[in-house]
N, C-alpha and C. Protein backbone atom coordinates (compact mmCIF):
# COMPACT_ATOMS: atom_id res chain seq x y z
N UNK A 1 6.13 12.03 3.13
CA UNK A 1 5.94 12.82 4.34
C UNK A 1 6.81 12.31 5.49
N UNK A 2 7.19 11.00 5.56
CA UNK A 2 7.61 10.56 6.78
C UNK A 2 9.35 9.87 6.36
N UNK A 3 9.39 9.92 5.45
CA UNK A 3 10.26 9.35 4.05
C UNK A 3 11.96 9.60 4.90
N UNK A 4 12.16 10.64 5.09
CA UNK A 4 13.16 11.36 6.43
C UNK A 4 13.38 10.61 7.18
N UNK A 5 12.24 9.87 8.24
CA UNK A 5 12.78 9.43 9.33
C UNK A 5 12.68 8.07 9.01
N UNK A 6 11.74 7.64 8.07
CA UNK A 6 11.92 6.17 7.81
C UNK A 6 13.11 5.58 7.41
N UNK A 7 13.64 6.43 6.21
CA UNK A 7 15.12 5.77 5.97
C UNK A 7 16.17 5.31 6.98
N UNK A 8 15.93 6.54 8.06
CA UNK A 8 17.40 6.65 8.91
C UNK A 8 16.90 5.44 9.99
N UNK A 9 15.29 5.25 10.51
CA UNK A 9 14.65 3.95 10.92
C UNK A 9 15.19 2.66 10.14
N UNK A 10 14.71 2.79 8.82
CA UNK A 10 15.28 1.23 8.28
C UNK A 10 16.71 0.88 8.22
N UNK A 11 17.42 1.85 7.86
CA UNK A 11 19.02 1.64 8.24
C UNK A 11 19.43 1.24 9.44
N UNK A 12 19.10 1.97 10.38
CA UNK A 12 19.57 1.58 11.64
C UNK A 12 19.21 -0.12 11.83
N UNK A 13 18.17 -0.24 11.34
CA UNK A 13 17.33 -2.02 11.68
C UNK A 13 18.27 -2.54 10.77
N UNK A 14 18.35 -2.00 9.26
CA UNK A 14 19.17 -3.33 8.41
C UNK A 14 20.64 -3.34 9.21
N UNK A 15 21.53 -2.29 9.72
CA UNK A 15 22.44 -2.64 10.41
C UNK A 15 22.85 -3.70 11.49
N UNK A 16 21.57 -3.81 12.29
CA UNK A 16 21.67 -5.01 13.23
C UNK A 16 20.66 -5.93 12.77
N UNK A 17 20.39 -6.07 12.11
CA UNK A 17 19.65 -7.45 11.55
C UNK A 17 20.50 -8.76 11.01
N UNK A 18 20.44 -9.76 12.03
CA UNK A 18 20.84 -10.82 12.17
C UNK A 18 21.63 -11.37 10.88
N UNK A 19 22.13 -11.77 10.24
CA UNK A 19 22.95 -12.18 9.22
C UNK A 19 22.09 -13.06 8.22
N UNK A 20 21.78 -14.01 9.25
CA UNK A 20 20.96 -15.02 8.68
C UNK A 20 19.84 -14.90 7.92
N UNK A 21 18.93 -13.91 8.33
CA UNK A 21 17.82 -12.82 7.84
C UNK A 21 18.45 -12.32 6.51
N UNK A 22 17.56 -12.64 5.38
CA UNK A 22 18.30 -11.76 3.83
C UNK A 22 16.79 -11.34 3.11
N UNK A 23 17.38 -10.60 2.35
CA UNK A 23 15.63 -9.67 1.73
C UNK A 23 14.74 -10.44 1.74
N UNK A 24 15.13 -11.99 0.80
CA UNK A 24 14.23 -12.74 0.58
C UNK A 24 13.01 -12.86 1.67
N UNK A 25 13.42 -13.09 2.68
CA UNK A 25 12.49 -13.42 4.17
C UNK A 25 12.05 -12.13 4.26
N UNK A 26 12.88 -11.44 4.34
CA UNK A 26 11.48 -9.86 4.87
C UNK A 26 10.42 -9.85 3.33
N UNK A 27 10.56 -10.01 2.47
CA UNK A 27 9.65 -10.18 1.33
C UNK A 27 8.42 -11.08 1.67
N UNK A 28 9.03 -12.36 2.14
CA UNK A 28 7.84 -13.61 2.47
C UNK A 28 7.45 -12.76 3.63
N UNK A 29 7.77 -12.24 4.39
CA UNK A 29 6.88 -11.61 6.15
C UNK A 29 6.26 -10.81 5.22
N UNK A 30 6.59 -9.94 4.78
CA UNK A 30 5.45 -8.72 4.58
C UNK A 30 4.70 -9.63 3.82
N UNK A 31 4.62 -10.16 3.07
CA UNK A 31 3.28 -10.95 2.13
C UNK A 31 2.30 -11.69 2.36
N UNK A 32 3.17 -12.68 3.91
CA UNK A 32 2.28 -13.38 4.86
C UNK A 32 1.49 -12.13 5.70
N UNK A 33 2.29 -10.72 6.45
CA UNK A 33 1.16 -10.38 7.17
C UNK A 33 0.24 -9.33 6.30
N UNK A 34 0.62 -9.36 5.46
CA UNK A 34 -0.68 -8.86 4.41
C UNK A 34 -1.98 -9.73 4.28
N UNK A 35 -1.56 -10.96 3.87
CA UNK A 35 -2.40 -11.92 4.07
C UNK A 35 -3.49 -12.26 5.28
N UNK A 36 -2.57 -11.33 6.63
CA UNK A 36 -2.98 -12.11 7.68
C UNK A 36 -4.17 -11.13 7.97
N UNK A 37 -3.48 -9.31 7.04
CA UNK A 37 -4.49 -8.77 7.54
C UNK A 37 -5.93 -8.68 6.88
N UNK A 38 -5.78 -9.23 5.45
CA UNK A 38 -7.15 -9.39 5.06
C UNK A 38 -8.15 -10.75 5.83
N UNK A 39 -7.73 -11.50 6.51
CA UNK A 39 -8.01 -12.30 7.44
C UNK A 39 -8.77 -11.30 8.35
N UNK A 40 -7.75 -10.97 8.90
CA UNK A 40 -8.38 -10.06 10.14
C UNK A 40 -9.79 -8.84 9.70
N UNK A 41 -9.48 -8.50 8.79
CA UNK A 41 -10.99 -7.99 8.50
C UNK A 41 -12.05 -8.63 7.95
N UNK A 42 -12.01 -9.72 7.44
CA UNK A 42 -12.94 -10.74 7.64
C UNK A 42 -13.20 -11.10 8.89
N UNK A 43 -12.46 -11.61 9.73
CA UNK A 43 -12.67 -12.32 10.85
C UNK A 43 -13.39 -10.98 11.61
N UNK A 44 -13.15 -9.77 11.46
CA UNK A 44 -13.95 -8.85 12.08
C UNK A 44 -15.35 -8.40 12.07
N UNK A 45 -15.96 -8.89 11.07
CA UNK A 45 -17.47 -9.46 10.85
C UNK A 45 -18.53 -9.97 11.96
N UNK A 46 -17.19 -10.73 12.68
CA UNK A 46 -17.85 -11.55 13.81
C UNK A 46 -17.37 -11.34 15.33
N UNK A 47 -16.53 -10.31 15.22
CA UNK A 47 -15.69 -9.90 16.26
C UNK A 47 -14.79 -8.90 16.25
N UNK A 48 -14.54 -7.87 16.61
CA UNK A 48 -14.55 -6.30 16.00
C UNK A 48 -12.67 -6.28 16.85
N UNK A 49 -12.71 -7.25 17.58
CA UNK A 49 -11.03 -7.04 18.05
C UNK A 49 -10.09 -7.66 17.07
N UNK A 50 -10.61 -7.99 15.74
CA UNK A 50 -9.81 -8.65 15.21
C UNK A 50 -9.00 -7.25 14.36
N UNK A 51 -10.18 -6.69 14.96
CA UNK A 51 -9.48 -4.73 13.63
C UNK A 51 -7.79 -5.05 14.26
N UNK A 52 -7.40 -4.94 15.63
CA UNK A 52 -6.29 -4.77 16.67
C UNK A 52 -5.27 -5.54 16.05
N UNK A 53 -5.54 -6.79 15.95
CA UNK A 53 -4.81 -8.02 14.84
C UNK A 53 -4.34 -7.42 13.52
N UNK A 54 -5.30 -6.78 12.67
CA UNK A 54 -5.52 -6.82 11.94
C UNK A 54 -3.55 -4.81 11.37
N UNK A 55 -4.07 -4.01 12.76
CA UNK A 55 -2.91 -2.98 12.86
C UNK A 55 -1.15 -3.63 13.06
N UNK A 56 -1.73 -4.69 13.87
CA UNK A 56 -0.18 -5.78 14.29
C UNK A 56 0.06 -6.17 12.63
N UNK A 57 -0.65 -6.61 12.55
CA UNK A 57 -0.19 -7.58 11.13
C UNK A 57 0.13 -6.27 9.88
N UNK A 58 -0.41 -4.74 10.23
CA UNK A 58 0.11 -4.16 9.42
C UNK A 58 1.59 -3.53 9.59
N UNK A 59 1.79 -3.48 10.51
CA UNK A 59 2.94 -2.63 11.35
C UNK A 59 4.09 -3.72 10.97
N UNK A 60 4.08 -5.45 10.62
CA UNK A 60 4.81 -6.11 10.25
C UNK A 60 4.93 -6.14 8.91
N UNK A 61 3.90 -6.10 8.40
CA UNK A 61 3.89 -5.76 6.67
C UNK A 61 4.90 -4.59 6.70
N UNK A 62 4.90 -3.55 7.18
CA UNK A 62 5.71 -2.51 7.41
C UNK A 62 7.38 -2.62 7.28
N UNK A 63 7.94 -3.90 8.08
CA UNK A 63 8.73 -4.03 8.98
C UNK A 63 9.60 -4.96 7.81
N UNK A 64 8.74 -5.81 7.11
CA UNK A 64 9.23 -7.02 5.98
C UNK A 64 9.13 -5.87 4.82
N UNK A 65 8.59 -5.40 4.25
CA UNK A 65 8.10 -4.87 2.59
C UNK A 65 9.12 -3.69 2.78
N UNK A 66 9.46 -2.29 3.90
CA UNK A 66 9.81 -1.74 3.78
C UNK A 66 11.55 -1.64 4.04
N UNK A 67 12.12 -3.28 4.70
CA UNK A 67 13.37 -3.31 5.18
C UNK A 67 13.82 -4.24 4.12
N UNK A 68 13.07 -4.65 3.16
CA UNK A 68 13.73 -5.78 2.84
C UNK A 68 14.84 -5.40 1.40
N UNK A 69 14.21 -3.80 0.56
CA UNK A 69 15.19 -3.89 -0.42
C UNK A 69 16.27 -2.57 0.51
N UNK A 70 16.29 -2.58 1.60
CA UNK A 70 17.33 -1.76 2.25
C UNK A 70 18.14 -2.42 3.22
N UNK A 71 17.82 -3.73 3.03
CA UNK A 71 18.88 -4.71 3.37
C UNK A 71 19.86 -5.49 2.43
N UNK A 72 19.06 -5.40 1.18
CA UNK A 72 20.04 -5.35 0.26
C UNK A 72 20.90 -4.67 -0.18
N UNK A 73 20.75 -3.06 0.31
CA UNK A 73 21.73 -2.22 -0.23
C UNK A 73 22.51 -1.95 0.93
N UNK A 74 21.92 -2.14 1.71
CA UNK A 74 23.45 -2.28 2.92
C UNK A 74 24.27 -3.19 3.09
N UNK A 75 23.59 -4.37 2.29
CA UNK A 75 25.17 -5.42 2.38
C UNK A 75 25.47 -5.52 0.90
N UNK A 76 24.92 -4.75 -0.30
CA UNK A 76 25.43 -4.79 -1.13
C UNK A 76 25.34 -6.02 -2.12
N UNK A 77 23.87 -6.55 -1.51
CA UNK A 77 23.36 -7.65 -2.56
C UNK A 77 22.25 -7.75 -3.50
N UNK A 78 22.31 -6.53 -3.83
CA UNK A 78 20.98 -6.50 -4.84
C UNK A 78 21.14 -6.91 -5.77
N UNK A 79 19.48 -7.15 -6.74
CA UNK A 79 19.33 -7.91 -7.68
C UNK A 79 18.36 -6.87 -7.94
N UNK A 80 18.44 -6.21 -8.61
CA UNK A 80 17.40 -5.21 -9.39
C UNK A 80 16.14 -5.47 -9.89
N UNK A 81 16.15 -6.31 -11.33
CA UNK A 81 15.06 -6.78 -11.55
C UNK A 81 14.36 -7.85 -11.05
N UNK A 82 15.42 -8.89 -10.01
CA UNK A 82 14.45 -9.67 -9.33
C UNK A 82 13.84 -9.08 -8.16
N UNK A 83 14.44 -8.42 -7.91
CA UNK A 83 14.16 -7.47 -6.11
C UNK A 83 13.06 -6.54 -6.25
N UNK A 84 12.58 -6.20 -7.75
CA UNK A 84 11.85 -5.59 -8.39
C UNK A 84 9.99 -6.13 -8.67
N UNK A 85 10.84 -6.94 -9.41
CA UNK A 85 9.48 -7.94 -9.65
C UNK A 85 8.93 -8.81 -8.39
N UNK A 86 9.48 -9.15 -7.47
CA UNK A 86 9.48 -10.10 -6.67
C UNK A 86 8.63 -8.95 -5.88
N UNK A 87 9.05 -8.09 -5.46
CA UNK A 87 8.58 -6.92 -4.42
C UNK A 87 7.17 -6.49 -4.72
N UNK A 88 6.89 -6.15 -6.35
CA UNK A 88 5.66 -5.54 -6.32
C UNK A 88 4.38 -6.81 -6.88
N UNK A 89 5.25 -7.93 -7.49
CA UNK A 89 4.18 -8.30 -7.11
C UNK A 89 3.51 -9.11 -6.16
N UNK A 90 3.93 -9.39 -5.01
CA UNK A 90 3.71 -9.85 -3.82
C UNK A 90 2.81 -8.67 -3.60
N UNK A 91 3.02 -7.22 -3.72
CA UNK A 91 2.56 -5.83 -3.24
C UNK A 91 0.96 -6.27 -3.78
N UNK A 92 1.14 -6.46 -5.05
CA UNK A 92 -0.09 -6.23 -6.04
C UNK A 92 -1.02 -7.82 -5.26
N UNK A 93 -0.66 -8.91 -5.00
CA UNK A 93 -1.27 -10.19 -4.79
C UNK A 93 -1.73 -9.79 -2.82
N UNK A 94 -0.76 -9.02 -2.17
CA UNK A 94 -0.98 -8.58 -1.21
C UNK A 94 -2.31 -7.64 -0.71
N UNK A 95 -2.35 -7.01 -2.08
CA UNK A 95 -3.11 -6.01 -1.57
C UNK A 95 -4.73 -6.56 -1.80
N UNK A 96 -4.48 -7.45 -2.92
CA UNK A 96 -5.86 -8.42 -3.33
C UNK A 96 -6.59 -8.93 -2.04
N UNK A 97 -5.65 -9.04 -1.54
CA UNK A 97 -6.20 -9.83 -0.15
C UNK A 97 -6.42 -8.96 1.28
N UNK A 98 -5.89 -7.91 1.07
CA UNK A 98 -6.39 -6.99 1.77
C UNK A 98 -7.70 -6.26 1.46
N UNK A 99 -7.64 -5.89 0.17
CA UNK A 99 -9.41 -5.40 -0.28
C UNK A 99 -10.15 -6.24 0.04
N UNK A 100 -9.79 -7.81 -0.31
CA UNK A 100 -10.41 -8.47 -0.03
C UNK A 100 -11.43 -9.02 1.20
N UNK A 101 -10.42 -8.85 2.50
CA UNK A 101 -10.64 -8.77 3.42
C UNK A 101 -11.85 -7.42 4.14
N UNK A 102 -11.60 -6.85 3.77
CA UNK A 102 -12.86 -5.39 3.22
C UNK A 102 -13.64 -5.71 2.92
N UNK A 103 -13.76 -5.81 1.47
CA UNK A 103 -15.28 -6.20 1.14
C UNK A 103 -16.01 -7.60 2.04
N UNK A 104 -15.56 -8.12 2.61
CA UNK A 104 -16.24 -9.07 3.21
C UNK A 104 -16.15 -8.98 4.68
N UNK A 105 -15.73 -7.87 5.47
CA UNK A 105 -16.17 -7.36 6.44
C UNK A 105 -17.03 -7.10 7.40
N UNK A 106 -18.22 -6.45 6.55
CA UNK A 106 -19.34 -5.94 6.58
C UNK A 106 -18.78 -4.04 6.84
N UNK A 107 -17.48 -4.04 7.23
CA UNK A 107 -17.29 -2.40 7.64
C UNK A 107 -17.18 -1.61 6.19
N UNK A 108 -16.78 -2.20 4.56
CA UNK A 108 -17.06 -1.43 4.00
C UNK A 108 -17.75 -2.39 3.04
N UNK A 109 -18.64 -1.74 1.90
CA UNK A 109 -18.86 -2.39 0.73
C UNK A 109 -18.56 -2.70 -0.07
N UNK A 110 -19.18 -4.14 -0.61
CA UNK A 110 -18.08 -4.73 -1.56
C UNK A 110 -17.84 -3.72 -2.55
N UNK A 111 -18.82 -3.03 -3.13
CA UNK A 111 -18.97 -2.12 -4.92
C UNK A 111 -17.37 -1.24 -4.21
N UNK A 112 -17.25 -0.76 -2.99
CA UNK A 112 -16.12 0.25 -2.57
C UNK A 112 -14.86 -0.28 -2.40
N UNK A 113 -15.11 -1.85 -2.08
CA UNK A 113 -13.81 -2.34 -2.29
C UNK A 113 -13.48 -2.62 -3.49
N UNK A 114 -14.14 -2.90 -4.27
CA UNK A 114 -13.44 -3.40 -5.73
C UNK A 114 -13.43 -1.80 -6.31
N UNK A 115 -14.11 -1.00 -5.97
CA UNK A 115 -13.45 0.71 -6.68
C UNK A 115 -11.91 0.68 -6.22
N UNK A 116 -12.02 0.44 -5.12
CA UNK A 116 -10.92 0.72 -4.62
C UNK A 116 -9.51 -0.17 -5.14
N UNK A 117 -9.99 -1.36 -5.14
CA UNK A 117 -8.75 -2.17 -6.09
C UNK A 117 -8.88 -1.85 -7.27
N UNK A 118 -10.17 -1.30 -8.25
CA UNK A 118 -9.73 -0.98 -9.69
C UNK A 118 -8.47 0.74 -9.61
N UNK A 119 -8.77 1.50 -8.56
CA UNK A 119 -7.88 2.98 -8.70
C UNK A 119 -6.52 2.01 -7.92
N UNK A 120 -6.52 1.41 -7.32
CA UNK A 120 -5.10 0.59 -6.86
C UNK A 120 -4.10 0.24 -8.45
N UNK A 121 -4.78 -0.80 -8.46
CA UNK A 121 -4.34 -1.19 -9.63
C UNK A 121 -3.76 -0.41 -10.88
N UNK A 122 -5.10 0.16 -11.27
CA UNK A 122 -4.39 1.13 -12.42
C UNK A 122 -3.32 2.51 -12.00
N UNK A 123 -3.63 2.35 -10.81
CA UNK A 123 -2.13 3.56 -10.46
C UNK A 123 -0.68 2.84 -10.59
N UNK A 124 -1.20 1.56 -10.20
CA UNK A 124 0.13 0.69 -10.14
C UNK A 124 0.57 0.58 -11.93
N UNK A 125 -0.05 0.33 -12.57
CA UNK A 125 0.42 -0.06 -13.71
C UNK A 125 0.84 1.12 -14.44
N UNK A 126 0.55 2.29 -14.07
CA UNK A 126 0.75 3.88 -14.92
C UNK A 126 2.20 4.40 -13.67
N UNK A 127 2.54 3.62 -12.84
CA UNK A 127 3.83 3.75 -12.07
C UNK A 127 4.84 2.61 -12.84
N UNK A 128 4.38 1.64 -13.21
CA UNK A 128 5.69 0.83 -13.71
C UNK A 128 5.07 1.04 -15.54
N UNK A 129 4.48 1.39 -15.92
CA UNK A 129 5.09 1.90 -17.41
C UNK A 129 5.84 2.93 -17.14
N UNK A 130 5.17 4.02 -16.42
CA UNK A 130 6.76 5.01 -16.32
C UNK A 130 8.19 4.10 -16.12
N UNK A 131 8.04 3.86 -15.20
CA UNK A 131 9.28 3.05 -14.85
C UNK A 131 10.00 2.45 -16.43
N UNK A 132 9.19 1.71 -17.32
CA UNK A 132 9.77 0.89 -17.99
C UNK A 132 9.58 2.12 -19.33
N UNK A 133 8.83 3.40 -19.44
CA UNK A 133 9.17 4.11 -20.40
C UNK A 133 10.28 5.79 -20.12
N UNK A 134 10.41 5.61 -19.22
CA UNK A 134 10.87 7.19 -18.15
C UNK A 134 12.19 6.77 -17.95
N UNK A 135 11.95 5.46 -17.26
CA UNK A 135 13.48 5.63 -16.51
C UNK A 135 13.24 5.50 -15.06
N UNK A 136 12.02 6.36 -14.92
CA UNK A 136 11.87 7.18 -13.17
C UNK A 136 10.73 6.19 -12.40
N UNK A 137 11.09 5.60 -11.17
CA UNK A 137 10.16 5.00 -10.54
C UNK A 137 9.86 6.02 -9.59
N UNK A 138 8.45 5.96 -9.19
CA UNK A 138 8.07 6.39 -8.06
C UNK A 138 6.81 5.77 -7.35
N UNK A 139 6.71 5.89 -6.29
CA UNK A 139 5.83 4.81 -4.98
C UNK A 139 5.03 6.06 -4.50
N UNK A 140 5.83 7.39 -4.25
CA UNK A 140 4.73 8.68 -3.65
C UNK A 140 3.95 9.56 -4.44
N UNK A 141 2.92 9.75 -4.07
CA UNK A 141 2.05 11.21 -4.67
C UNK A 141 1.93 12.05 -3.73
N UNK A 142 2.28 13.21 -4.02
CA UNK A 142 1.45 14.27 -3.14
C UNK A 142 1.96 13.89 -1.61
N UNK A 143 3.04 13.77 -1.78
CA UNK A 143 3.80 13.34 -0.18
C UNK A 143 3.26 12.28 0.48
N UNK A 144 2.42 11.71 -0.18
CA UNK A 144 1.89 10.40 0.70
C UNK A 144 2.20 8.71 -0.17
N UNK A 145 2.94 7.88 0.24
CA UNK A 145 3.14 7.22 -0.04
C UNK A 145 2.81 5.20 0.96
N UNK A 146 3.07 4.30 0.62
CA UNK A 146 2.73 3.13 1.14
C UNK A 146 2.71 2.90 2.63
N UNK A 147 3.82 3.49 3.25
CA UNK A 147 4.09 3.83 5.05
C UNK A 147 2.92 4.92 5.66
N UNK A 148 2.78 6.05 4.72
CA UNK A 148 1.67 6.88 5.11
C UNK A 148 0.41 6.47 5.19
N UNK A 149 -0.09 5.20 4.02
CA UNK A 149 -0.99 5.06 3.49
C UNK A 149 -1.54 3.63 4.77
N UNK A 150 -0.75 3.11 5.32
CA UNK A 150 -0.34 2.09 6.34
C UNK A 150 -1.20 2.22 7.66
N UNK A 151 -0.49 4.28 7.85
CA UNK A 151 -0.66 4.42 9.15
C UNK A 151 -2.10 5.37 8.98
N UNK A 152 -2.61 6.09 7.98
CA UNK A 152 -3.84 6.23 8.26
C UNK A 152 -4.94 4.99 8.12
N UNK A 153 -4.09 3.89 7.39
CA UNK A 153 -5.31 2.76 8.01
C UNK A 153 -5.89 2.13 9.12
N UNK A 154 -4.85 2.20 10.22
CA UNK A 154 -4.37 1.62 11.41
C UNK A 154 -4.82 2.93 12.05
N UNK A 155 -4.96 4.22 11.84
CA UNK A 155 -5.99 5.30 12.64
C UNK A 155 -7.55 4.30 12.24
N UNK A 156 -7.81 5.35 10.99
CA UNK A 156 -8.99 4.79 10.28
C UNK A 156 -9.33 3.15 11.26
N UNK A 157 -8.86 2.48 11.61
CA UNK A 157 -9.10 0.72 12.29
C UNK A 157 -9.07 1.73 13.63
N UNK A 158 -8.54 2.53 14.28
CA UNK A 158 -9.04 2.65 15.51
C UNK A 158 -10.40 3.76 15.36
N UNK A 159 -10.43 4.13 14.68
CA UNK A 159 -11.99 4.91 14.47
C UNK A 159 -12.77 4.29 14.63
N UNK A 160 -12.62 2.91 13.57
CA UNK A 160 -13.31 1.82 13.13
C UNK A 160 -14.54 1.37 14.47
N UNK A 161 -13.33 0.93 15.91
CA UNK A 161 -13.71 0.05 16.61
C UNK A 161 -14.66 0.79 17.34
N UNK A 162 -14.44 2.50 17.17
CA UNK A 162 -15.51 3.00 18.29
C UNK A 162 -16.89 3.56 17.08
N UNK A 163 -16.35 3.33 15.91
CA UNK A 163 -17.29 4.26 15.11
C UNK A 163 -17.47 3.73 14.05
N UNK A 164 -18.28 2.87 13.62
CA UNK A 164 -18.23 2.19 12.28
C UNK A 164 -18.76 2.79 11.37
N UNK A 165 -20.02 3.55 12.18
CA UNK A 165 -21.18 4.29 10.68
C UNK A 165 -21.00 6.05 11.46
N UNK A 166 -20.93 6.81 10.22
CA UNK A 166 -21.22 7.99 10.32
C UNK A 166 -22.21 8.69 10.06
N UNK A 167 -22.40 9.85 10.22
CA UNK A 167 -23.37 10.58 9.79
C UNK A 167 -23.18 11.84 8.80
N UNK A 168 -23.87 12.13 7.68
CA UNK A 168 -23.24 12.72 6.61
C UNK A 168 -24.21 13.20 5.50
N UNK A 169 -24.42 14.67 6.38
CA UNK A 169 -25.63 15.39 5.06
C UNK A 169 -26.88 14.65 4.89
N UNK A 170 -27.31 14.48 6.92
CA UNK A 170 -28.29 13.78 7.14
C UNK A 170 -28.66 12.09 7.04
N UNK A 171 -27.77 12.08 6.21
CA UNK A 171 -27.57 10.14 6.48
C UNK A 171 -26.97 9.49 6.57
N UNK A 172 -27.00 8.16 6.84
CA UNK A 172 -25.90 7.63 7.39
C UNK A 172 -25.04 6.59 6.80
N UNK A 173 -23.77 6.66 6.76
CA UNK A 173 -22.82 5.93 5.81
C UNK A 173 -21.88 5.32 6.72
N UNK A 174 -21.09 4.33 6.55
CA UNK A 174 -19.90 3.44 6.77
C UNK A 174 -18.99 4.12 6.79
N UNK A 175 -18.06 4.49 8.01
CA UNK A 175 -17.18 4.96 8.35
C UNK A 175 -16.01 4.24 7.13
N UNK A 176 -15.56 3.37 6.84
CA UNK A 176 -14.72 3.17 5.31
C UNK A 176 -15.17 3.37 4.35
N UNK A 177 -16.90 3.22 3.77
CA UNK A 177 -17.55 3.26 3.00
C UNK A 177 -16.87 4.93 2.71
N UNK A 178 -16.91 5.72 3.21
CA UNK A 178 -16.50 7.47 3.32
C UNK A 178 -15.25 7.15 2.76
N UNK A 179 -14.17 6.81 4.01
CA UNK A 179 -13.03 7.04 3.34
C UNK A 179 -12.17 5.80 1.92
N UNK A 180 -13.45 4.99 1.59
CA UNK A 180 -13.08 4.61 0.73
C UNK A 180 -13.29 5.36 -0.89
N UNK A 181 -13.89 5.95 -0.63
CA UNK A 181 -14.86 6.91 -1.67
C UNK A 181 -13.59 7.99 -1.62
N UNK A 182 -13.36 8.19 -0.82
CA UNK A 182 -12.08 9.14 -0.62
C UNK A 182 -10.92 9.33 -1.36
N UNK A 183 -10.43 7.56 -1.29
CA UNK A 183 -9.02 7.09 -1.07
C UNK A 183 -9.41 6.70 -2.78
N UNK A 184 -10.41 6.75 -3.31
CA UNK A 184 -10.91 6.35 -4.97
C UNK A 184 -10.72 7.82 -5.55
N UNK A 185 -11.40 9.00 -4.98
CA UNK A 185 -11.23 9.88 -5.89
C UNK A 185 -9.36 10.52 -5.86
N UNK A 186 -9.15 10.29 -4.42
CA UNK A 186 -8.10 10.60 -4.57
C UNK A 186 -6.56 9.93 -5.39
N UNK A 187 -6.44 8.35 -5.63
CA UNK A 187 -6.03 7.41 -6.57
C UNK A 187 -6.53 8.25 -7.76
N UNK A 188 -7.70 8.49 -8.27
CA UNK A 188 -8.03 8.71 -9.47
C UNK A 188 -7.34 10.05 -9.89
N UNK A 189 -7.48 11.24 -8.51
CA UNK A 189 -6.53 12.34 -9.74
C UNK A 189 -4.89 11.85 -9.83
N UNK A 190 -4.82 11.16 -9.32
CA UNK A 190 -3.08 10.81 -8.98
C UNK A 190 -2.89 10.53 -10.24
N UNK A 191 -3.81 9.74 -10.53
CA UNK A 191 -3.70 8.55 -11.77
C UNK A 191 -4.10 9.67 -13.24
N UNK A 192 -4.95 10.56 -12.92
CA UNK A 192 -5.26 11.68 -14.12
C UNK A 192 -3.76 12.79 -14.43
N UNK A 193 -3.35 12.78 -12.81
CA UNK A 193 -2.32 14.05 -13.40
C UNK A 193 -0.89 13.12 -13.60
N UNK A 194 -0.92 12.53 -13.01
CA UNK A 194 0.70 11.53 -13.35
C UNK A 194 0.41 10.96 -15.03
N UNK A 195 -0.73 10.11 -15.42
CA UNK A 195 -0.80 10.08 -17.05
C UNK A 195 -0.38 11.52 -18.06
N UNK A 196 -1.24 12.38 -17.61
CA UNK A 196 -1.05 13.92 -18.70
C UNK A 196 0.30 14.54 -18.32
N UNK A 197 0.96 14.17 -17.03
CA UNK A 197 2.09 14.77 -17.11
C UNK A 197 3.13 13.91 -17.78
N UNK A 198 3.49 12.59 -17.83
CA UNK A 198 4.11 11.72 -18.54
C UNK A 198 4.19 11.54 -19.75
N UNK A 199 2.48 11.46 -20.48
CA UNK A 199 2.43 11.54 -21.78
C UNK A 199 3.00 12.75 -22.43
N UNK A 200 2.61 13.88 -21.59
CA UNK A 200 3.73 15.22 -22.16
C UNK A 200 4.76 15.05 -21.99
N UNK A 201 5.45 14.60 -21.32
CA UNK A 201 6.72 13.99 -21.53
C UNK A 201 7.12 13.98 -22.38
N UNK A 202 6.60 12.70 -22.40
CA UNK A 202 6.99 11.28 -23.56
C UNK A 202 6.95 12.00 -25.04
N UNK A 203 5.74 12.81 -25.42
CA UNK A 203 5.55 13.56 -26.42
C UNK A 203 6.79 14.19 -26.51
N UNK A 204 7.29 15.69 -25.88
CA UNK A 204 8.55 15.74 -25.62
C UNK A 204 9.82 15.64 -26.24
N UNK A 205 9.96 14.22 -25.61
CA UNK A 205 11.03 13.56 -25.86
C UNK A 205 10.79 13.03 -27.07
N UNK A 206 9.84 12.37 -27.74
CA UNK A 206 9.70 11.43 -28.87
C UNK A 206 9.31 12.62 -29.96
N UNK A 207 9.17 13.38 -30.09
CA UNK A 207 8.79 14.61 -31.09
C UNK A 207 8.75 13.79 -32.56
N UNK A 208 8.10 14.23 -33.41
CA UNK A 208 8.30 13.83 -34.94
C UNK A 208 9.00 15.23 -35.85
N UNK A 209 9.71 14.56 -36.66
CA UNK A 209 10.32 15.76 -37.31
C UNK A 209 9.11 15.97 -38.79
């Protein structure tokens, strides 16, 4: 959805970005403020301004994860499969610690955070078998991808601070508790129609005579 202006955003940044600065380091930033932000929703348990911390430290995750393999291709130093592996799984150890930071919150529940890292996960792994049986990587569904997924959290965190619990068909639920339930069914068809469309594929292509 935003895919347009982000590119011509990260280019412009890898253009003037200091010399000294190389993927490697925007890789370690985004991983540290991933880290920092499952912190921050812990630490919000006990103090609800840490949500604020918690948007900073995403907006830098942003800034490291999304500039760092487009600084390689503007100076023309990529490394494919290390730039590869190195990237997602920092993504995947990153994000551990972001659910993490969730379930121990108190703003959503644990059973919703670990739903939520089991539809994480297995989307991730039905994106890099494609990758390693297709050919074709892809990061978006349905026009929404990791930058999108960023900035409705960082809404969702300002909801957060004025609105933690909702109300819903008479009772009352956790403002993430909702949109975690959400962000599960919605992972899950991603994960239903990207499998049946691949395996037809794959069928396809691999036919038996």
């Amino acid at each position: 959805m935003l895919a347009r202006w982000e590119k011509k955003a990260l280019i412009w940044l890898a253009l003037r970005m200091p010399r000294w600065v190389n993927s490697d380091h925007l890789t370690a930033l985004g991983f540290l403020a991933m880290f920092l932000a499952g912190l921050g929703y812990w630490g919000a348990r006990w103090n609800r301004w840490a949500l604020a911390g918690v948007i900073a430290t995403l907006a830098v995750n942003w800034f490291g994860d999304s500039l760092d393999g487009t600084l390689a291709r503007v100076r023309n130093r990529l490394r494919p499969r290390y730039g590869f592996y190195v990237d997602h799984i920092t993504d995947a150890i990153g994000t551990f610690f972001l659910l993490g930071g969730l379930a121990l919150s108190t703003y959503m529940s644990p059973y919703i955070a670990l739903g939520l890292a089991i539809a994480y996960f297995l989307l991730s792994i039905e994106v890099y078998l494609t990758t390693y049986t297709l050919g074709a990587f892809h990061l978006s569904f349905w026009s929404f991808g990791p930058t999108e997924l960023r900035l409705l959290l960082c809404i969702g965190n300002v909801a957060l601070f004025f609105r933690p619990v909702v109300k819903l068909f008479g009772r009352q639920f956790l403002l993430f508790d909702v949109g975690g339930v959400i962000g599960i069914a919605g992972m899950g068809a991603m994960l239903v129609w990207s499998a049946l469309r691949h395996t037809r594929m794959l069928y396809r292509t691999e036919r038996l005579p």
